[in-house]
Protein backbone atom coordinates (compact mmCIF):
# COMPACT_ATOMS: atom_id res chain seq x y z
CA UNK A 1 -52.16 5.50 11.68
CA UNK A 2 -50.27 9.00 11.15
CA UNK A 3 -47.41 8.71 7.81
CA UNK A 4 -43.97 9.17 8.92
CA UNK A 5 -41.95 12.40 8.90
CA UNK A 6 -38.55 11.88 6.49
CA UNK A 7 -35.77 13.95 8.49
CA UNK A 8 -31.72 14.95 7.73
CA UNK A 9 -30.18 14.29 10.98
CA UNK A 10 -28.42 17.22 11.83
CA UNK A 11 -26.52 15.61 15.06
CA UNK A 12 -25.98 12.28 15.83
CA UNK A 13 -28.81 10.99 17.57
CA UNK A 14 -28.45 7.33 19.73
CA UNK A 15 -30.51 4.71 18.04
CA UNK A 16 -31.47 7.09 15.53
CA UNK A 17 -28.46 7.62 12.98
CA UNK A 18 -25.74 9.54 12.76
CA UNK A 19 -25.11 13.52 11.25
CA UNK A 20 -26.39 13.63 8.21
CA UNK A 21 -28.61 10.50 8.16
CA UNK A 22 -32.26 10.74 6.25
CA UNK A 23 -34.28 8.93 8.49
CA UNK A 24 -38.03 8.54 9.00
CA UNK A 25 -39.87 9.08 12.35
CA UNK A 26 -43.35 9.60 13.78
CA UNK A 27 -44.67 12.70 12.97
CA UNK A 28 -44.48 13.68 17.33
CA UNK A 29 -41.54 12.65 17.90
CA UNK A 30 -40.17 15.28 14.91
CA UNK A 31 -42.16 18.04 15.82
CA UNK A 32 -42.09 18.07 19.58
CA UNK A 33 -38.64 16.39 20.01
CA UNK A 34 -35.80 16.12 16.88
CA UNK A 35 -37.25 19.69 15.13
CA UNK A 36 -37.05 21.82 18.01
CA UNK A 37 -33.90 21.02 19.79
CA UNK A 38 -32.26 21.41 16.29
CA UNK A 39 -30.94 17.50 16.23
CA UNK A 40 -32.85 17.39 12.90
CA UNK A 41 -34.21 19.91 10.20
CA UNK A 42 -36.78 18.94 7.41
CA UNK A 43 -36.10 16.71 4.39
CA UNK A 44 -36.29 19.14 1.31
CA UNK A 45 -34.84 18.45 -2.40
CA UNK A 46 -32.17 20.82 -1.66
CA UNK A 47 -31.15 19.79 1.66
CA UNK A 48 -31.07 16.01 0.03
CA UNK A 49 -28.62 17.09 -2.61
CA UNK A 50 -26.34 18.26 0.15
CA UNK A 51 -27.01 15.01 1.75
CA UNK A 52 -25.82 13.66 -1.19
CA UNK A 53 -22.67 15.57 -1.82
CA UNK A 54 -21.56 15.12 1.32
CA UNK A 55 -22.04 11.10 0.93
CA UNK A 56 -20.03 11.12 -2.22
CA UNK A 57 -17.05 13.47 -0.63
CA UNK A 58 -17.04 10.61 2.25
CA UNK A 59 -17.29 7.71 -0.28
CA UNK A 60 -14.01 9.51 -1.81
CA UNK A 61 -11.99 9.89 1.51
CA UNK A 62 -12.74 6.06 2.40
CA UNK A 63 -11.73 5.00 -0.93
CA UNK A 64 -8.18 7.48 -0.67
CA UNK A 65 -7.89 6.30 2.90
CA UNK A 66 -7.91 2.78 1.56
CA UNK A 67 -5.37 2.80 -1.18
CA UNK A 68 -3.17 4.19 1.23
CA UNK A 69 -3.72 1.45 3.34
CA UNK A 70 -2.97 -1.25 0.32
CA UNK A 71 0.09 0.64 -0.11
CA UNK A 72 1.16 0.26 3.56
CA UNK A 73 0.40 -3.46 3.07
CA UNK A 74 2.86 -3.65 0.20
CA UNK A 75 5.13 -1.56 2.00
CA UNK A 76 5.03 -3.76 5.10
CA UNK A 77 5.25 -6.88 3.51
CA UNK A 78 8.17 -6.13 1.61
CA UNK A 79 10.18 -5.66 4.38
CA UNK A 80 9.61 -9.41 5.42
CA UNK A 81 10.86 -9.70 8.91
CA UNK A 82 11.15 -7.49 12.04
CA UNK A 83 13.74 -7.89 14.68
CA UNK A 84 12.58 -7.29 18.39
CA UNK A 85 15.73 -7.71 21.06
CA UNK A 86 14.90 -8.85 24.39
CA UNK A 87 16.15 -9.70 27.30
CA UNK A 88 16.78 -13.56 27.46
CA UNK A 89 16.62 -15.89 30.78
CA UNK A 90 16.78 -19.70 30.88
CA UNK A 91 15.40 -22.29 28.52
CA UNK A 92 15.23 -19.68 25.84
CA UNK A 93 12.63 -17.38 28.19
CA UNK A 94 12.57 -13.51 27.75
CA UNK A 95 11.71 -11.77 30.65
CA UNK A 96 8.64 -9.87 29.76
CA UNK A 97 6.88 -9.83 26.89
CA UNK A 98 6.51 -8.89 23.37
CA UNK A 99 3.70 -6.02 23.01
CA UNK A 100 2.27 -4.53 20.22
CA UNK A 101 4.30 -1.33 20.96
CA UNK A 102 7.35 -3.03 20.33
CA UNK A 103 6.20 -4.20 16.84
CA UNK A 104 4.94 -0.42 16.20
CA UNK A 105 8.04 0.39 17.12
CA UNK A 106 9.91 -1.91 14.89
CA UNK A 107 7.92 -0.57 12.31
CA UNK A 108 8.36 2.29 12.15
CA UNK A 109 12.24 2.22 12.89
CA UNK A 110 12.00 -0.42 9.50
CA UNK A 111 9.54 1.29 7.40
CA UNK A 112 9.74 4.74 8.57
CA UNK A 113 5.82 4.87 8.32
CA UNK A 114 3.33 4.36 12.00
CA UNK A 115 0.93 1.99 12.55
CA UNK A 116 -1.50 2.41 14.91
CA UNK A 117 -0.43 0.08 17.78
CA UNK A 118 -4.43 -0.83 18.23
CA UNK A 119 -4.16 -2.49 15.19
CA UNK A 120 -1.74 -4.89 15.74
CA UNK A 121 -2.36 -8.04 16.78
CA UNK A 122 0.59 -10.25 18.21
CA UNK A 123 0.39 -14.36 19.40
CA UNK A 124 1.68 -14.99 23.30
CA UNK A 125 5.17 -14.56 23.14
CA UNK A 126 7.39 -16.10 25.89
CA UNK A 127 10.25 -17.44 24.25
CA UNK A 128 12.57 -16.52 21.28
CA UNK A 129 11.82 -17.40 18.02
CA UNK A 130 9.81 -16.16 14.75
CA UNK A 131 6.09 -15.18 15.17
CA UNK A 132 2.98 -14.03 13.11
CA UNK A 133 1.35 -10.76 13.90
CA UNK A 134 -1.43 -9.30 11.99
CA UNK A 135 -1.73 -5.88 11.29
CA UNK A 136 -5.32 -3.88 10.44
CA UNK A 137 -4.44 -1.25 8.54
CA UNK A 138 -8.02 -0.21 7.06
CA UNK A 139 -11.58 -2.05 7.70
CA UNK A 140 -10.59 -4.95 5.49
CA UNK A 141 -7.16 -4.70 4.85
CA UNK A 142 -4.76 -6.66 7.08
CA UNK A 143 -1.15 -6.85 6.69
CA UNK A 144 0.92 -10.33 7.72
CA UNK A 145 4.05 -9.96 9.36
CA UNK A 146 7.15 -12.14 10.51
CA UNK A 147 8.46 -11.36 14.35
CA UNK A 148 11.57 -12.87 15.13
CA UNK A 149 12.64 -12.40 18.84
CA UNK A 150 16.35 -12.06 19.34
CA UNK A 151 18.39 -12.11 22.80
CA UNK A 152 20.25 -8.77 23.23
């Protein structure tokens, strides 16, 4: 059996890896495929030390991206509860519903800072009172928050 070919992925390649990626294929499939369509060059010392770099200088943005987050957690948390007014029917009912663009919304008229509505993550509401929603701020940081649903 042929050795395998180590590669830097170049592109990002579908069940391959992604840019930048050392991977190792069959020595075919890197010569008649990855090679010449330029989704791949060559693993050589110097090409690894870029690899390298360029791992570090994305180890570095994750970890800057995630104190920011942690401070957005503090930040959020210190303001406690958010105040959402809606519409209010019988029995208590508000006539729609509570989305997660409302809490952005609430945030950032609180907090002045945005949070990506995507990330929030808000309980059934139907009826006033004071809810949990759960904010992802980074991959594992999650921010609590208090709703409390008001008539207007």
């Amino acid at each position: 059996m042929a050795k395998r070919v180590q590669l830097v992925l170049t592109q990002d390649v579908s069940k391959l890896g992604k840019l930048g990626d050392l991977v190792e294929v069959a020595p075919g499939y890197a010569r008649n495929y990855l090679v010449p369509k330029s989704l791949a060059t060559r693993a050589t010392p110097g090409i690894l030390k870029q690899v390298e770099r360029r791992r570090e200088q994305e180890r570095q943005r994750q970890l800057e991206l995630k104190q920011q987050a942690l401070e957005q957690k503090a930040a959020l948390e210190k303001v406690g509860s958010l105040k959402i007014a809606k519409q209010v029917g019988e029995n208590e009912a508000i006539f729609g519903t509570v989305t997660s663009q409302d809490v952005a919304d609430a945030i950032q008229a609180a907090t002045s800072q945005e949070v990506d509505r995507r990330g929030i993550t808000i309980p059934d509401i139907g009826k006033l009172g004071t809810y949990k929603a759960e904010i992802k701020l980074f991959s594992d940081v999650t921010a609590q928050i208090d709703v409390e649903v008001v008539a207007s």
